[in-house]
C-alpha atoms as a PDB file:
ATOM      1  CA  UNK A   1      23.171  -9.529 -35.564  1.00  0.00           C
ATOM      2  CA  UNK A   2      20.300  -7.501 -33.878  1.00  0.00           C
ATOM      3  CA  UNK A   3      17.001  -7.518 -34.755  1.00  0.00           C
ATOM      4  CA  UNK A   4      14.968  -5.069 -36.109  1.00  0.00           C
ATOM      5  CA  UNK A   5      12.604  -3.001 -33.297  1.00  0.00           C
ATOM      6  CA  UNK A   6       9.880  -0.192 -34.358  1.00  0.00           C
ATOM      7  CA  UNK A   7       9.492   2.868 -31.888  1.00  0.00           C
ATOM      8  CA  UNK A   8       6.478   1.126 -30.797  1.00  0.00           C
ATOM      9  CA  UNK A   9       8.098  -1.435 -28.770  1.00  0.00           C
ATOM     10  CA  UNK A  10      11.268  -0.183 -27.114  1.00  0.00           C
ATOM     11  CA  UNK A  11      13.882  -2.094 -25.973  1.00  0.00           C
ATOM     12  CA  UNK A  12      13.517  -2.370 -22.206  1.00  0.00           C
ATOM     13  CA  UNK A  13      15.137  -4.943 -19.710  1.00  0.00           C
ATOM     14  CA  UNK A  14      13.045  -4.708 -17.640  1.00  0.00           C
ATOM     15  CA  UNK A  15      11.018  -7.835 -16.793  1.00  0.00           C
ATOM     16  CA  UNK A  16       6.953  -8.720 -16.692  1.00  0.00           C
ATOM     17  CA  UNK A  17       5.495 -10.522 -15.112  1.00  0.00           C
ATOM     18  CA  UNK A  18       1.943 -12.243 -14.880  1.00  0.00           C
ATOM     19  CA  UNK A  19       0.014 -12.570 -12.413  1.00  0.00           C
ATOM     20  CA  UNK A  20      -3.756 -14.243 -11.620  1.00  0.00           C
ATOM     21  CA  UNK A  21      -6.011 -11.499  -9.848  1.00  0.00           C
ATOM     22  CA  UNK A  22      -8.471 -12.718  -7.321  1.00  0.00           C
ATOM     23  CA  UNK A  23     -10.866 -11.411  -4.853  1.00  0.00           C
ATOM     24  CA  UNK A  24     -11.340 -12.298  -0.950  1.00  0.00           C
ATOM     25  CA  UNK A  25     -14.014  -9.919   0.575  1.00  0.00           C
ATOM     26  CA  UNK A  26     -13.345  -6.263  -0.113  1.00  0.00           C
ATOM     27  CA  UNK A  27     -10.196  -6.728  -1.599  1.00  0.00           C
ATOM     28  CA  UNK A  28      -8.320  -7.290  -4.681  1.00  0.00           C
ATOM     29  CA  UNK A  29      -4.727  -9.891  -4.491  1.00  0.00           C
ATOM     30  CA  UNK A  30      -3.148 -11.512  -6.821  1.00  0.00           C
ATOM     31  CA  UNK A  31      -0.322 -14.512  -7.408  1.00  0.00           C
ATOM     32  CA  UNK A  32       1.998 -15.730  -9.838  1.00  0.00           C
ATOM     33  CA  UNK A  33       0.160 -17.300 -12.979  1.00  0.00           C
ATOM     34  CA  UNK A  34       3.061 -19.491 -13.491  1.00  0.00           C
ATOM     35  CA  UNK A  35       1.668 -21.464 -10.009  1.00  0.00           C
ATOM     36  CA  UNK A  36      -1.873 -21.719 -11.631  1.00  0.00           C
ATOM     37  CA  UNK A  37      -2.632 -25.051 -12.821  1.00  0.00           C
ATOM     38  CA  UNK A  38      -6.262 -24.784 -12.890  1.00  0.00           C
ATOM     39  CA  UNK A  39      -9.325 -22.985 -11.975  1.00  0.00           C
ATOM     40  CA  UNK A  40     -12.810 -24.700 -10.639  1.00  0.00           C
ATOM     41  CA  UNK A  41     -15.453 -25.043  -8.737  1.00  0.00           C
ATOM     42  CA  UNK A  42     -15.343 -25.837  -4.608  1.00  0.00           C
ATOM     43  CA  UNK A  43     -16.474 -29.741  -4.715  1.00  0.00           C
ATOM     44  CA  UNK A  44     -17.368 -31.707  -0.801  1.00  0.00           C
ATOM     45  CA  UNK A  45     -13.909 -32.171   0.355  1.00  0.00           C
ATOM     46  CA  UNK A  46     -12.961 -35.022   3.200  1.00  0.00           C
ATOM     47  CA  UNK A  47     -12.102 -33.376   6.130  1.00  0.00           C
ATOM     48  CA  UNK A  48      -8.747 -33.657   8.721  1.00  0.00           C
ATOM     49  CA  UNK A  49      -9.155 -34.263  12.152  1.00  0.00           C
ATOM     50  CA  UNK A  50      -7.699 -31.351  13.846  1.00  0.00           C
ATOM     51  CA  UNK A  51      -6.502 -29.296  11.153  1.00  0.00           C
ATOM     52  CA  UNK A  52      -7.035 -25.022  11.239  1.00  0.00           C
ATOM     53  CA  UNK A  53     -10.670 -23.915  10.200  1.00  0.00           C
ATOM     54  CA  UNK A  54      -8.930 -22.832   7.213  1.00  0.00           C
ATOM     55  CA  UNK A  55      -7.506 -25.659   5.904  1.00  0.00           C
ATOM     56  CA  UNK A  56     -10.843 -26.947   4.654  1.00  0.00           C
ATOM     57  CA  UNK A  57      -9.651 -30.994   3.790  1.00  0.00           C
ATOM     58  CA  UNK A  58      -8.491 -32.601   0.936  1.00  0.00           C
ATOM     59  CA  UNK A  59     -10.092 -34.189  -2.732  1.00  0.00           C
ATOM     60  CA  UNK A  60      -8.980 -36.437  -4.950  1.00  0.00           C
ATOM     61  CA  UNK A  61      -7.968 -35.005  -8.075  1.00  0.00           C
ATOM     62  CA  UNK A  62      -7.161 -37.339 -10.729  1.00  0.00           C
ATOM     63  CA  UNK A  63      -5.132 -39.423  -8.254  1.00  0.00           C
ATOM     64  CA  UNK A  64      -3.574 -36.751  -6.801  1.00  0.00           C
ATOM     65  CA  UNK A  65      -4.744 -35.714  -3.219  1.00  0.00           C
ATOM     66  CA  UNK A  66      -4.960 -32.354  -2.501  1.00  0.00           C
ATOM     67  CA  UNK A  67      -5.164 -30.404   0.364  1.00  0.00           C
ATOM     68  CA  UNK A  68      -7.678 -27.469  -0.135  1.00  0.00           C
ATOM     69  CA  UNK A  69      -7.060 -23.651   2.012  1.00  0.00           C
ATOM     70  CA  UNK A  70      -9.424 -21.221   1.821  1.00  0.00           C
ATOM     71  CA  UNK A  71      -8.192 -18.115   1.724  1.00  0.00           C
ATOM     72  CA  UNK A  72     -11.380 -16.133   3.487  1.00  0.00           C
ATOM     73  CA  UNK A  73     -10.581 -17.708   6.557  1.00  0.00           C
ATOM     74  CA  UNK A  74      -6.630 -17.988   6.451  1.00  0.00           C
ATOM     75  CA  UNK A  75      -6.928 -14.095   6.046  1.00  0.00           C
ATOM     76  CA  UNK A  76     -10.351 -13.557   7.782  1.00  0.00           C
ATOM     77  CA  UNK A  77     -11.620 -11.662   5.376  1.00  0.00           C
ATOM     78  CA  UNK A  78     -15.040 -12.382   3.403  1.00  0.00           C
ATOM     79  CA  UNK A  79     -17.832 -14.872   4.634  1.00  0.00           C
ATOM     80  CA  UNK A  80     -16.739 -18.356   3.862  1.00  0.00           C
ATOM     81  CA  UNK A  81     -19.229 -19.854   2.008  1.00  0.00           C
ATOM     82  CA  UNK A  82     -19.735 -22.577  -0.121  1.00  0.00           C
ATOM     83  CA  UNK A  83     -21.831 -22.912  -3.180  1.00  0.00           C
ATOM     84  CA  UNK A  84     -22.075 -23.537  -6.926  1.00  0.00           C
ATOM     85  CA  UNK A  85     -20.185 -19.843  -7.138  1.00  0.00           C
ATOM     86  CA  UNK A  86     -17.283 -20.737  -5.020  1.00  0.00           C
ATOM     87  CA  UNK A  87     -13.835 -20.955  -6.509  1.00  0.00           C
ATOM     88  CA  UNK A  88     -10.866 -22.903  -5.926  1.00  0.00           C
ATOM     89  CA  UNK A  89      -7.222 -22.289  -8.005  1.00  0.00           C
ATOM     90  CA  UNK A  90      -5.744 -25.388  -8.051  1.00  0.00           C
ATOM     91  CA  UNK A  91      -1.674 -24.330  -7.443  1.00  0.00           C
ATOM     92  CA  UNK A  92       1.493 -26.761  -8.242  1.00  0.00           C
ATOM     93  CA  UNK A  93       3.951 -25.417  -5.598  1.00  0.00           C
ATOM     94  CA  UNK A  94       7.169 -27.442  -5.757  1.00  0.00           C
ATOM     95  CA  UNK A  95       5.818 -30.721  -6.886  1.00  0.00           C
ATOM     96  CA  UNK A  96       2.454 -30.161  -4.928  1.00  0.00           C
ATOM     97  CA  UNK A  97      -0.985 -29.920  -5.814  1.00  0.00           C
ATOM     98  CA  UNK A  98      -2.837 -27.564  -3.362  1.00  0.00           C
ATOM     99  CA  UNK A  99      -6.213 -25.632  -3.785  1.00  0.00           C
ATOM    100  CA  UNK A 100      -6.901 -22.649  -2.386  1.00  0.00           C
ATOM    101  CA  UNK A 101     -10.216 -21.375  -1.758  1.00  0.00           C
ATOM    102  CA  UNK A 102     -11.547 -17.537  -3.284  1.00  0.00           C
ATOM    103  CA  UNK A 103     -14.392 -15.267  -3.783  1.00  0.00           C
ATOM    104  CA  UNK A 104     -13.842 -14.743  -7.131  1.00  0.00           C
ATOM    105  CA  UNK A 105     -11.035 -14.725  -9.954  1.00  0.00           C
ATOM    106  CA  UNK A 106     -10.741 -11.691 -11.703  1.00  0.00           C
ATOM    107  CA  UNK A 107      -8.209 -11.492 -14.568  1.00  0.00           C
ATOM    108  CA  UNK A 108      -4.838 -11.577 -15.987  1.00  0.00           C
ATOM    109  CA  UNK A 109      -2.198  -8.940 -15.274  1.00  0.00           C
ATOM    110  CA  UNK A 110       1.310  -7.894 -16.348  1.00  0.00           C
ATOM    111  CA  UNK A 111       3.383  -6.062 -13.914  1.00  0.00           C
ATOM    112  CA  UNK A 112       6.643  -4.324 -14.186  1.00  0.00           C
ATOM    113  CA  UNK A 113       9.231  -4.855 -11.603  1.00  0.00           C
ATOM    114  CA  UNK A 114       8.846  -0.970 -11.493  1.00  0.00           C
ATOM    115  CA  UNK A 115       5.215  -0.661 -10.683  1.00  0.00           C
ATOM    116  CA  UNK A 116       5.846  -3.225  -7.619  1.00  0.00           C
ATOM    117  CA  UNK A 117       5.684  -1.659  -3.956  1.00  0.00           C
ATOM    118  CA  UNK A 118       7.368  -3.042  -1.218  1.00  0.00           C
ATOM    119  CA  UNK A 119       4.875  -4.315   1.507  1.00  0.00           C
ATOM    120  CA  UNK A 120       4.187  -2.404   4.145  1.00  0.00           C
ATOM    121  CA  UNK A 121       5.225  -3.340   7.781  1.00  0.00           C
ATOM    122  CA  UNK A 122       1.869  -2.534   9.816  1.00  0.00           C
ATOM    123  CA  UNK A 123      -0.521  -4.322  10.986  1.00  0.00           C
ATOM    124  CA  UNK A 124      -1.932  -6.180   7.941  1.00  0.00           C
ATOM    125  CA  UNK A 125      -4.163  -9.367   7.815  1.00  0.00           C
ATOM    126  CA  UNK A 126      -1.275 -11.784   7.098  1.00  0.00           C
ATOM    127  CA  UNK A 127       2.428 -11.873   7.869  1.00  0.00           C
ATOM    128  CA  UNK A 128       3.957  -9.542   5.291  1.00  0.00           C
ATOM    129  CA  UNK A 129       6.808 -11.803   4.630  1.00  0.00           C
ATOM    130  CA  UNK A 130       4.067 -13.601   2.526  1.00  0.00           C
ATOM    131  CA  UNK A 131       3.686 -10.746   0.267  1.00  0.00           C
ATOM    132  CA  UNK A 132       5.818  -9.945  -2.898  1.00  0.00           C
ATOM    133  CA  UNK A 133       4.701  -6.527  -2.805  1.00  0.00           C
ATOM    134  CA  UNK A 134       1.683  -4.312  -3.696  1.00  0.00           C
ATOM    135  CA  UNK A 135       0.828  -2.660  -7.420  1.00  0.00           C
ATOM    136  CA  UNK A 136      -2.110  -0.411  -8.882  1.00  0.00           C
ATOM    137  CA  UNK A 137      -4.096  -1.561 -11.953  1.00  0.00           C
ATOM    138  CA  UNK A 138      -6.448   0.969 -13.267  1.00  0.00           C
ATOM    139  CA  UNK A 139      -6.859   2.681  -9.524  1.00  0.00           C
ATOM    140  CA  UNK A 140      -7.311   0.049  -7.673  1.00  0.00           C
ATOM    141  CA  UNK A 141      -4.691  -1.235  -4.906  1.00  0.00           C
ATOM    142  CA  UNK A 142      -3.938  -5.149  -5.699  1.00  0.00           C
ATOM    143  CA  UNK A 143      -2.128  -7.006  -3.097  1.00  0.00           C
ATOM    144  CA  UNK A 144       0.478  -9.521  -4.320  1.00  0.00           C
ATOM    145  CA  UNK A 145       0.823 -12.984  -2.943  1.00  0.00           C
ATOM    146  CA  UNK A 146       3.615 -14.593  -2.513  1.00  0.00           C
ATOM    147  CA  UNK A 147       1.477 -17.696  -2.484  1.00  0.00           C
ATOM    148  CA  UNK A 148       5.381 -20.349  -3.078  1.00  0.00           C
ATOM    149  CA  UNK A 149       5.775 -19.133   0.521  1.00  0.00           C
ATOM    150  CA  UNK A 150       2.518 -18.866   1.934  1.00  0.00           C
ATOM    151  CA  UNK A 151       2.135 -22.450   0.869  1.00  0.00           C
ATOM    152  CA  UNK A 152       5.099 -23.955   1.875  1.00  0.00           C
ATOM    153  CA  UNK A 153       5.221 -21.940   5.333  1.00  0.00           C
ATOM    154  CA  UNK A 154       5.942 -23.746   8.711  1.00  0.00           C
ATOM    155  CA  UNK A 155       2.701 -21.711   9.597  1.00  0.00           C
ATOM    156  CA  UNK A 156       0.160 -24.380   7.227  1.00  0.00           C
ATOM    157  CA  UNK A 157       2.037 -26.761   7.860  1.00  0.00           C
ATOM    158  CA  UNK A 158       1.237 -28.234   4.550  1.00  0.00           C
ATOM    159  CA  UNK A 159       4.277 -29.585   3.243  1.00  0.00           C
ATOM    160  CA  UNK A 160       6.509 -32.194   5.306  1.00  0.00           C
ATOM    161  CA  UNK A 161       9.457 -30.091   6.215  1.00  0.00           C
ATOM    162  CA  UNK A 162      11.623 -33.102   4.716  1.00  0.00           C
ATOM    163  CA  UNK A 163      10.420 -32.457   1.397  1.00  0.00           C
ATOM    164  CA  UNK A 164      10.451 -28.574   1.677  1.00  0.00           C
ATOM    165  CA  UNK A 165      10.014 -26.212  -0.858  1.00  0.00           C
ATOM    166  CA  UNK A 166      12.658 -23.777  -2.120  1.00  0.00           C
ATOM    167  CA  UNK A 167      11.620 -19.803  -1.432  1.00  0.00           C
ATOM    168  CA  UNK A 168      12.353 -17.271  -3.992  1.00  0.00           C
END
């Protein structure tokens, strides 16, 4: 039996999806919403003894500890700086907690598979193979993460390689 569909909403297969827009410095990115566990503000974390400038420490959140990136200085963009303003997205990646540092978060968006762009290969400020692709909202370009292997890359160094995460 099929149900009943008005002209307003045609039958499509293709897929949305959501995504969390965010901005570091001049520019717009966004990641999966389906990572997001929560959204607040940058609290003192304890600091790791010979970890990247960008990997900031890690806070204890509710018993979990959680290792905090900022994004500003993983993609050295924006001045990294830390007030009552600053925003962290806490992420579950895998069975992870991790926070990740922004400027600000913008909004939610849905995106057709369609209206996705493959990255390009030039000279951008990250590896591309930590991109799912790039979209425009309303004019503006919005770069999107793939933040499951950003986090999980060899590169942080995040995750112990034993208890790896799956990529897509």
């Amino acid at each position: 039996m099929r149900a009943n569909t008005s002209a307003a909403e045609p039958i499509t297969n293709e897929e949305q999806q959501e995504f969390l827009t965010f901005v570091l410095g001049d520019e717009n990115y966004a990641l999966d919403i389906m990572t997001v566990k929560e959204i607040r503000g940058y609290e003192n974390v304890t600091k790791i003894a010979n970890s990247p400038p960008y990997i900031k420490g890690v806070l204890n959140l509710r018993g979990d500890i959680v290792p905090i990136i900022d994004l500003r200085l993983k993609f050295e963009v924006g001045q990294a700086t830390y007030d009552e303003f600053t925003i962290v997205i806490m992420l579950m990646i895998g069975d992870r907690i991790v926070g990740i540092v922004v400027d600000e978060v913008s909004d939610v968006i849905k995106v057709n598979d369609e209206q996705i762009k493959p990255p390009p290969e030039f000279g951008v400020a990250f590896d591309s193979a930590y991109l799912h692709g790039l979209t425009t909202i309303n004019e503006q370009m919005i770069i999107l993460v793939n933040i499951q292997k950003l986090i999980s890359s060899d590169e942080l160094g995040i995750f112990d390689p034993s208890t790896k995460v799956e990529h897509e």
